[in-house]
N, C-alpha and C. Protein backbone atom coordinates (compact mmCIF):
# COMPACT_ATOMS: atom_id res chain seq x y z
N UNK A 1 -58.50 -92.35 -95.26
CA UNK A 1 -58.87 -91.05 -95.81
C UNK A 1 -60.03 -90.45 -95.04
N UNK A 2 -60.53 -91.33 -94.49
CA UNK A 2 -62.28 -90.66 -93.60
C UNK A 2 -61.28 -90.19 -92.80
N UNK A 3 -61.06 -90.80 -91.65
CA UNK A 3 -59.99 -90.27 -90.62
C UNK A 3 -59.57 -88.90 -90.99
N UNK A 4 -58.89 -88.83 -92.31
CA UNK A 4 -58.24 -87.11 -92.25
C UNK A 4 -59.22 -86.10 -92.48
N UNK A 5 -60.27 -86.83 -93.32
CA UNK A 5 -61.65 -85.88 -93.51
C UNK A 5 -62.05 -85.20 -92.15
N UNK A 6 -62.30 -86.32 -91.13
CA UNK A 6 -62.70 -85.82 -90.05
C UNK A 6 -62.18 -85.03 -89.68
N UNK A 7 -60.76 -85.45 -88.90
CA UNK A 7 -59.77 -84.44 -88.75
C UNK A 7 -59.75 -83.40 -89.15
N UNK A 8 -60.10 -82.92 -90.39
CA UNK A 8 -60.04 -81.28 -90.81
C UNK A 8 -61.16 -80.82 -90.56
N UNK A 9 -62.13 -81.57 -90.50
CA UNK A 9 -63.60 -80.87 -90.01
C UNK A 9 -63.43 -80.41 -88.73
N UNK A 10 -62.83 -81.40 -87.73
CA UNK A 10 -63.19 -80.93 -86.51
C UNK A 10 -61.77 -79.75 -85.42
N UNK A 11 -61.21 -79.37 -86.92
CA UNK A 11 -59.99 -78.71 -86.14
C UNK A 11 -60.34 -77.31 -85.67
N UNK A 12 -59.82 -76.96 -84.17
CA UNK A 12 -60.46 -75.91 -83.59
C UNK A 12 -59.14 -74.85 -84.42
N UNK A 13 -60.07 -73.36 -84.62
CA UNK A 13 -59.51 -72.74 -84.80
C UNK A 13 -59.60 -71.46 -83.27
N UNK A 14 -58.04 -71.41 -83.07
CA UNK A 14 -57.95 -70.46 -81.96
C UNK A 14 -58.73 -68.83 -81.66
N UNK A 15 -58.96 -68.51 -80.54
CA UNK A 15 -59.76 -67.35 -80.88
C UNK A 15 -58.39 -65.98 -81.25
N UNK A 16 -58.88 -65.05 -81.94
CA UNK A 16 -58.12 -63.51 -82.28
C UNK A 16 -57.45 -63.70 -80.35
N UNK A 17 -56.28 -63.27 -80.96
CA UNK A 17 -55.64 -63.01 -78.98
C UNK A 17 -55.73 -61.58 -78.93
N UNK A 18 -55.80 -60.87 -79.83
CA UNK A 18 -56.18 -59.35 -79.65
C UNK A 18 -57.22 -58.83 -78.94
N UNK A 19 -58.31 -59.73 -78.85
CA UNK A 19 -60.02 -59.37 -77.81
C UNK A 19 -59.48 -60.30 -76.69
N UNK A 20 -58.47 -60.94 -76.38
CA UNK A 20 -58.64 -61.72 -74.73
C UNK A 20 -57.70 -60.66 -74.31
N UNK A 21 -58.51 -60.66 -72.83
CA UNK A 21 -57.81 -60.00 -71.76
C UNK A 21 -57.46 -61.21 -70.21
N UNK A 22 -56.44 -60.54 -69.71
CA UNK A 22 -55.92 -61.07 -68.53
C UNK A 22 -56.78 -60.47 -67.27
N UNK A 23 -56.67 -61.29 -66.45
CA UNK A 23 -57.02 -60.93 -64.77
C UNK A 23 -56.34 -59.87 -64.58
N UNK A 24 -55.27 -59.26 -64.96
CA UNK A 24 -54.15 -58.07 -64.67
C UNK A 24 -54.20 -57.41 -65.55
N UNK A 25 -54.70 -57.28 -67.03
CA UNK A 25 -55.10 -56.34 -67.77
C UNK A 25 -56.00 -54.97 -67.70
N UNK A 26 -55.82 -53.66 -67.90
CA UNK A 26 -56.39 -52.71 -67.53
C UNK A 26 -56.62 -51.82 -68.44
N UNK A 27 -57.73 -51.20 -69.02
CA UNK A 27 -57.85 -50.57 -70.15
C UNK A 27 -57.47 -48.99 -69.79
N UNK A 28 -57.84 -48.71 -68.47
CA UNK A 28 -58.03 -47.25 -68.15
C UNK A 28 -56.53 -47.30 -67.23
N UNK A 29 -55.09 -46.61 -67.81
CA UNK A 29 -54.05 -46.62 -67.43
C UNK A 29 -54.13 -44.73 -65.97
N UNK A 30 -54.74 -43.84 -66.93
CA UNK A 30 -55.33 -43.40 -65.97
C UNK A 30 -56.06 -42.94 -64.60
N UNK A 31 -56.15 -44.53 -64.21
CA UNK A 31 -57.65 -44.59 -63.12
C UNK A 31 -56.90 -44.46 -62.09
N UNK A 32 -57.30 -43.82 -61.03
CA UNK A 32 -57.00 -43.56 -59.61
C UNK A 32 -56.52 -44.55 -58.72
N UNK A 33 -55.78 -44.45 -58.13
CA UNK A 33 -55.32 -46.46 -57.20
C UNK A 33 -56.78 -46.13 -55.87
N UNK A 34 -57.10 -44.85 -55.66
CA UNK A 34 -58.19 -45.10 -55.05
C UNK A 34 -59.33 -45.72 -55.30
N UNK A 35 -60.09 -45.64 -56.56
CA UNK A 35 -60.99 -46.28 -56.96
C UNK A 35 -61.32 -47.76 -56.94
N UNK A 36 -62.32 -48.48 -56.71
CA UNK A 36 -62.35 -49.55 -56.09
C UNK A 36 -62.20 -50.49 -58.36
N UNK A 37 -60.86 -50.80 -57.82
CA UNK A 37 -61.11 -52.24 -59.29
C UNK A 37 -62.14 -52.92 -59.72
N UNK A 38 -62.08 -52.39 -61.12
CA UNK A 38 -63.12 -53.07 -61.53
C UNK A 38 -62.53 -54.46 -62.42
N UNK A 39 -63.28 -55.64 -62.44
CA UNK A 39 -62.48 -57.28 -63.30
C UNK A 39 -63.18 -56.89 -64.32
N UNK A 40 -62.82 -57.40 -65.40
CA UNK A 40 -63.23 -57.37 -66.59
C UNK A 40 -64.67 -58.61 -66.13
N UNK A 41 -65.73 -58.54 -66.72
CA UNK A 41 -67.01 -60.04 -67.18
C UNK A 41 -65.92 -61.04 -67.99
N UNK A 42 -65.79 -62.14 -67.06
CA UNK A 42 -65.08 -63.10 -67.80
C UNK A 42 -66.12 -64.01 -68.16
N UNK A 43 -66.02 -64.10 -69.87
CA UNK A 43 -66.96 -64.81 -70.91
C UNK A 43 -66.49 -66.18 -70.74
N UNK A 44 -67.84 -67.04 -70.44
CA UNK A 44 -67.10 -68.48 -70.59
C UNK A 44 -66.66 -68.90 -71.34
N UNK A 45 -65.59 -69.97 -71.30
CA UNK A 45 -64.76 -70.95 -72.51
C UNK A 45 -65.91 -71.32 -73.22
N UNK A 46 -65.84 -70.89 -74.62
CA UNK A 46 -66.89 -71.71 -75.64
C UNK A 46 -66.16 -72.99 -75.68
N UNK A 47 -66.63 -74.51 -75.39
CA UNK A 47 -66.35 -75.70 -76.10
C UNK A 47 -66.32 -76.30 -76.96
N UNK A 48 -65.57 -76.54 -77.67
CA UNK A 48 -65.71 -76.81 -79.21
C UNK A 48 -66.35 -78.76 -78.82
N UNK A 49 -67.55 -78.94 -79.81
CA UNK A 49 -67.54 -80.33 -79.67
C UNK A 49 -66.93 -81.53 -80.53
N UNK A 50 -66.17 -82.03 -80.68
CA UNK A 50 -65.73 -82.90 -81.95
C UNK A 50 -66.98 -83.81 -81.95
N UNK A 51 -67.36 -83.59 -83.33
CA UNK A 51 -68.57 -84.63 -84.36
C UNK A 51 -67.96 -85.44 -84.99
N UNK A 52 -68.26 -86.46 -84.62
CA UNK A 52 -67.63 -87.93 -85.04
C UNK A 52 -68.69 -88.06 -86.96
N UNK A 53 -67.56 -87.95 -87.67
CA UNK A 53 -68.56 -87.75 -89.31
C UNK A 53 -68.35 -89.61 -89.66
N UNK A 54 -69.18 -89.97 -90.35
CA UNK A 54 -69.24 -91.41 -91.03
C UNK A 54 -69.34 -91.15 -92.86
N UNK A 55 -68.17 -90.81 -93.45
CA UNK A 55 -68.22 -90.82 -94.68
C UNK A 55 -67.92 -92.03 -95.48
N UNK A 56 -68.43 -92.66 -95.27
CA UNK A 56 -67.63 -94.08 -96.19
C UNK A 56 -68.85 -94.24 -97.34
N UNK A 57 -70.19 -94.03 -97.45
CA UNK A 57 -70.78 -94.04 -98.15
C UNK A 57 -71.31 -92.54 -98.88
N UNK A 58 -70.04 -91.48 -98.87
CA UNK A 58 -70.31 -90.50 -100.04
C UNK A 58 -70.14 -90.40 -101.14
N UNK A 59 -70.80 -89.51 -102.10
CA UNK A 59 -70.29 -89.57 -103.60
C UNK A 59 -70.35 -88.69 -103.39
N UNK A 60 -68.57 -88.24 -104.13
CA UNK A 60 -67.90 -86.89 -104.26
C UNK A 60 -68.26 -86.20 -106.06
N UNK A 61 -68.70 -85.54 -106.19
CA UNK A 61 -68.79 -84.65 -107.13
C UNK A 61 -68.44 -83.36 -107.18
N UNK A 62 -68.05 -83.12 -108.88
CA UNK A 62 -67.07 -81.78 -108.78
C UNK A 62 -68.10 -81.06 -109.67
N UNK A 63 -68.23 -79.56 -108.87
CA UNK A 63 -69.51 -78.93 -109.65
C UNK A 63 -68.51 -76.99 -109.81
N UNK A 64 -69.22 -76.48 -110.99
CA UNK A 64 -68.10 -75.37 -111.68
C UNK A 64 -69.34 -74.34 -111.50
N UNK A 65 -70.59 -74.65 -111.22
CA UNK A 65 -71.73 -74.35 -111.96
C UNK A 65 -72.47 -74.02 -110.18
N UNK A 66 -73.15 -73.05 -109.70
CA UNK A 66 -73.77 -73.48 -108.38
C UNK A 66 -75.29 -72.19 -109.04
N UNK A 67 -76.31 -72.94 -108.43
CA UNK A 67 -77.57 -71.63 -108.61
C UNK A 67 -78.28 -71.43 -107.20
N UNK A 68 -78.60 -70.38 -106.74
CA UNK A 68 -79.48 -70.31 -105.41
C UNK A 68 -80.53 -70.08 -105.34
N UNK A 69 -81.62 -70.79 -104.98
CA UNK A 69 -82.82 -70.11 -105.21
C UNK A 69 -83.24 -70.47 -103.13
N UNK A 70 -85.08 -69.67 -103.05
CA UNK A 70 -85.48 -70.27 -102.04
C UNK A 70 -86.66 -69.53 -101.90
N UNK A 71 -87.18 -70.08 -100.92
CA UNK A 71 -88.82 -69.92 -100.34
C UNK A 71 -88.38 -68.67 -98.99
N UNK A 72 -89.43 -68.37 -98.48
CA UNK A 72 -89.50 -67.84 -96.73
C UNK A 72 -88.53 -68.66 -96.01
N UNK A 73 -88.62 -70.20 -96.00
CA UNK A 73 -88.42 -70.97 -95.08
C UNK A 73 -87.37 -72.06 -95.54
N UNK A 74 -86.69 -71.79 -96.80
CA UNK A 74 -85.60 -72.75 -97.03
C UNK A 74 -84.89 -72.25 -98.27
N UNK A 75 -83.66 -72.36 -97.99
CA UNK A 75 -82.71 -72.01 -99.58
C UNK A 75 -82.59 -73.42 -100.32
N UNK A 76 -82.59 -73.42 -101.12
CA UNK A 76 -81.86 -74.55 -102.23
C UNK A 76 -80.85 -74.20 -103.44
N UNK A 77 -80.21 -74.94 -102.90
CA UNK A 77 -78.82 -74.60 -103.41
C UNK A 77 -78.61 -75.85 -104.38
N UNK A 78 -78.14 -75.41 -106.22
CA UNK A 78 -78.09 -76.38 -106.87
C UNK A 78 -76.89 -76.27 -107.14
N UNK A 79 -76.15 -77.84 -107.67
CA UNK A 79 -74.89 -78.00 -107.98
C UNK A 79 -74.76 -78.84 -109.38
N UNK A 80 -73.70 -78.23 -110.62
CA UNK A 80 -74.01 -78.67 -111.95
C UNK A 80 -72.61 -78.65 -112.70
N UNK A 81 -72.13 -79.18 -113.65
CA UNK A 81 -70.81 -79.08 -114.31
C UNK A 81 -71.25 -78.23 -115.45
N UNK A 82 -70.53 -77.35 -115.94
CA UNK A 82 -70.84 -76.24 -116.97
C UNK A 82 -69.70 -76.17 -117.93
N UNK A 83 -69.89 -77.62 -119.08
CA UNK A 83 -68.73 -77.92 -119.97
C UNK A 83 -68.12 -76.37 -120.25
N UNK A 84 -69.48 -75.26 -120.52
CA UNK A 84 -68.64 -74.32 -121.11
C UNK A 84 -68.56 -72.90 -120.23
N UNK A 85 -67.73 -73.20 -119.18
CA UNK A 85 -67.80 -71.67 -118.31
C UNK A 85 -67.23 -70.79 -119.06
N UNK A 86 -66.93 -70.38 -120.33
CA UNK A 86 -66.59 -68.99 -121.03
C UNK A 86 -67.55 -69.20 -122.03
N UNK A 87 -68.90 -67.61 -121.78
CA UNK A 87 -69.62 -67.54 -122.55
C UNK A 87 -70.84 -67.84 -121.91
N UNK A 88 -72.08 -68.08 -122.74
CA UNK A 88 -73.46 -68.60 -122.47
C UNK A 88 -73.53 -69.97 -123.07
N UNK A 89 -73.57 -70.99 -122.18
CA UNK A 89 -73.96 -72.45 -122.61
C UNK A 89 -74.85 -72.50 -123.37
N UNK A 90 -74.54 -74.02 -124.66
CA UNK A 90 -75.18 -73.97 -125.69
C UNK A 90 -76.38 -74.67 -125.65
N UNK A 91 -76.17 -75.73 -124.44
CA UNK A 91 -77.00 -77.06 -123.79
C UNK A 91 -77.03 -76.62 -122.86
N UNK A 92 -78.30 -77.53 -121.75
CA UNK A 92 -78.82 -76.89 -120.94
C UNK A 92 -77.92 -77.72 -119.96
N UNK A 93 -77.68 -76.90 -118.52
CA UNK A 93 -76.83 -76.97 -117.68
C UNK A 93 -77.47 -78.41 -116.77
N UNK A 94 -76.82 -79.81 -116.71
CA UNK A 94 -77.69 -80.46 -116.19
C UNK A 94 -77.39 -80.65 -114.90
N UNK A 95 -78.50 -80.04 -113.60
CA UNK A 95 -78.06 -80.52 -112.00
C UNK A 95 -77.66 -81.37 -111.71
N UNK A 96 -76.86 -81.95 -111.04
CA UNK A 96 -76.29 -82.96 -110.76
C UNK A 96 -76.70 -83.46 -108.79
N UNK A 97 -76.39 -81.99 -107.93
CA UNK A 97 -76.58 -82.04 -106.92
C UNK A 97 -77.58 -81.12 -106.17
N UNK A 98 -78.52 -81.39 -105.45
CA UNK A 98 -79.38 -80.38 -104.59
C UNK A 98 -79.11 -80.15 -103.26
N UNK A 99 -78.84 -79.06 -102.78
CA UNK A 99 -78.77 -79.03 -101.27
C UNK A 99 -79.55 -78.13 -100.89
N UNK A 100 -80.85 -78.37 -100.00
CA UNK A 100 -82.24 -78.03 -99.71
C UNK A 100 -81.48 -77.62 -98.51
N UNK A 101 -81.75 -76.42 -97.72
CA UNK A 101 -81.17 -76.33 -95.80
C UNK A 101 -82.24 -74.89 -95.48
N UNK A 102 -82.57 -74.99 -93.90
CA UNK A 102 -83.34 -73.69 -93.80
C UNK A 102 -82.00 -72.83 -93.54
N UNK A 103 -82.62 -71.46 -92.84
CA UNK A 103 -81.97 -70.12 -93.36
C UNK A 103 -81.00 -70.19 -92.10
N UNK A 104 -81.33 -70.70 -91.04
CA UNK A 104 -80.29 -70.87 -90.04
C UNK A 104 -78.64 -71.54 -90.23
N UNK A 105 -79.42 -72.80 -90.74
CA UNK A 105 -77.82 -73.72 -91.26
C UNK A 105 -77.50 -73.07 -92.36
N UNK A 106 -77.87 -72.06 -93.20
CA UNK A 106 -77.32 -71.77 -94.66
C UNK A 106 -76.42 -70.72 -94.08
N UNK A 107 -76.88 -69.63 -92.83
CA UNK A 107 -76.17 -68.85 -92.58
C UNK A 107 -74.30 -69.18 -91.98
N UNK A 108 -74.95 -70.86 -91.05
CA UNK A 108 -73.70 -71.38 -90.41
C UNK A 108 -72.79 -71.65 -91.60
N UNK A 109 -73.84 -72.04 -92.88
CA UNK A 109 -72.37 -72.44 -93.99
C UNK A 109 -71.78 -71.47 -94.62
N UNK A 110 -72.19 -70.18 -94.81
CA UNK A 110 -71.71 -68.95 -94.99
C UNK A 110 -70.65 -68.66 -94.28
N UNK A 111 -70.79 -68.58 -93.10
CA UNK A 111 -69.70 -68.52 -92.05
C UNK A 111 -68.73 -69.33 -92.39
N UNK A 112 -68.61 -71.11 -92.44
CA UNK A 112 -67.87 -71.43 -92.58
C UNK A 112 -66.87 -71.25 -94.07
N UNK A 113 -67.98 -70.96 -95.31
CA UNK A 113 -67.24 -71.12 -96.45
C UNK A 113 -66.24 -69.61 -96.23
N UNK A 114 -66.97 -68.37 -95.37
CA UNK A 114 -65.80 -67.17 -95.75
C UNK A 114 -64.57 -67.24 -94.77
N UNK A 115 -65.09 -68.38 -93.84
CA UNK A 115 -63.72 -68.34 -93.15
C UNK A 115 -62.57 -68.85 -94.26
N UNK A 116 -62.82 -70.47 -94.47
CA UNK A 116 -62.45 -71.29 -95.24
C UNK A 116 -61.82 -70.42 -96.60
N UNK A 117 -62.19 -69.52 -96.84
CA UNK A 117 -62.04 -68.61 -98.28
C UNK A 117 -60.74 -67.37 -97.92
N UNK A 118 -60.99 -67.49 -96.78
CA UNK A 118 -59.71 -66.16 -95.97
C UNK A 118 -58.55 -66.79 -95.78
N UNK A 119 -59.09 -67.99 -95.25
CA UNK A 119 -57.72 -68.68 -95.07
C UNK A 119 -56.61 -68.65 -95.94
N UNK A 120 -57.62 -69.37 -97.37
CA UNK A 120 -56.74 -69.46 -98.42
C UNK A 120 -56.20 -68.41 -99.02
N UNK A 121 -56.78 -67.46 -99.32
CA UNK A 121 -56.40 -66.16 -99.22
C UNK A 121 -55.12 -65.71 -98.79
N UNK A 122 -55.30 -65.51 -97.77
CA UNK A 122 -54.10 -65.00 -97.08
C UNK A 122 -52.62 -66.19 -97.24
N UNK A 123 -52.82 -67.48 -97.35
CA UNK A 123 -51.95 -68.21 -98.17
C UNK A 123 -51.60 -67.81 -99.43
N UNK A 124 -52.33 -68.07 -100.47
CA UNK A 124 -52.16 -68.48 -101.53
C UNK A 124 -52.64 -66.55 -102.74
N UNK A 125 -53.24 -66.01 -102.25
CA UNK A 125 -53.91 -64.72 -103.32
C UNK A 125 -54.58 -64.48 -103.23
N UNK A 126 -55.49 -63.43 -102.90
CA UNK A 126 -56.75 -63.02 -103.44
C UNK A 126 -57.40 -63.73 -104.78
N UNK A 127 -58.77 -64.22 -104.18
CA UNK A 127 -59.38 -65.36 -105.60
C UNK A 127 -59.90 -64.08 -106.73
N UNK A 128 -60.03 -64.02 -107.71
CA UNK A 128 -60.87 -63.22 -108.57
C UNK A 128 -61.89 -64.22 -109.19
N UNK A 129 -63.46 -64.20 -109.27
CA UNK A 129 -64.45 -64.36 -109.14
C UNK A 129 -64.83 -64.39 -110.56
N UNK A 130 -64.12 -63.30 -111.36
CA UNK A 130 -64.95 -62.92 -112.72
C UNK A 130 -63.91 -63.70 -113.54
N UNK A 131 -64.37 -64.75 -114.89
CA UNK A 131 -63.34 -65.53 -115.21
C UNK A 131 -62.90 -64.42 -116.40
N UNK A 132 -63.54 -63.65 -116.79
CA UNK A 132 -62.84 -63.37 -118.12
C UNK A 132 -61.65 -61.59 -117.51
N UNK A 133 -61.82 -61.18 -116.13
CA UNK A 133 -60.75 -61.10 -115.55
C UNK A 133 -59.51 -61.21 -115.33
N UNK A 134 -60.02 -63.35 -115.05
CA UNK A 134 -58.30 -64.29 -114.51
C UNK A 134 -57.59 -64.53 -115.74
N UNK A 135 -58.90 -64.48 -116.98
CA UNK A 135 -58.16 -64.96 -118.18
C UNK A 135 -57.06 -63.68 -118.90
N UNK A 136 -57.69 -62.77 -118.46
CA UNK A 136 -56.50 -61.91 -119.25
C UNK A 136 -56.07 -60.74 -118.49
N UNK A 137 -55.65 -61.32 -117.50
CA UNK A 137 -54.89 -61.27 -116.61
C UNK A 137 -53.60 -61.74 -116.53
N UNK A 138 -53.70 -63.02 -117.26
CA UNK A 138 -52.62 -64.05 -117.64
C UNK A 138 -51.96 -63.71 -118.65
């Protein structure tokens, strides 16, 4: 099961083929055969690196409940089970998980969660966010 974990972490996703251009590609159909050719700036190959992950000593927890808070210099991000997500809880919501990160890596996980969120999307539905929405909706 680590093995497939990894595996999905480190799968490259291809770039849009709509922004690559060819050596023979030409935007200006227009242009004079006199004019001296111009090449497109060919952007180097970004390399994707595969990160070898070691999960054998995680604990997986399932959280319904997330709060954000943070300083100048770091977000913290809490994670909690919320017996009662319809309504205002009667007991107090107890944390379960903290994830402390500065503003750089919080931004990289942004990135990754809206990719991750489109994906499914475009599979499976548009998510709706507001529960009392999904509920009567149904």
């Amino acid at each position: 099961m680590a093995k497939d974990k990894e595996q999905e972490e480190t799968t490259e996703v291809p770039e849009d083929e709509a922004t690559e251009m060819t050596a023979g590609d030409t935007t200006d159909d227009a242009a004079s055969d006199d004019a001296p050719a111009e090449e497109p700036a060919a952007a180097p190959p970004q390399q994707r690196v595969a990160v070898e992950v070691d999960d054998s000593d995680t604990m997986c927890t399932y959280a319904n409940f997330c709060r954000v808070t943070g300083s100048p210099e770091e977000l913290i991000v809490d994670f909690a089970l919320n017996p009662q997500p319809m309504g205002a809880p009667t007991s107090p919501i107890q944390i379960k998980q903290r994830t402390v990160m500065n503003y750089y890596t919080a931004k990289r996980l942004l990135a990754a969660l809206q990719m991750s969120v489109q994906r499914h999307e475009a599979v499976f539905g548009v998510l709706e966010t507001d529960i009392s929405k999904r509920v009567t909706a149904k």
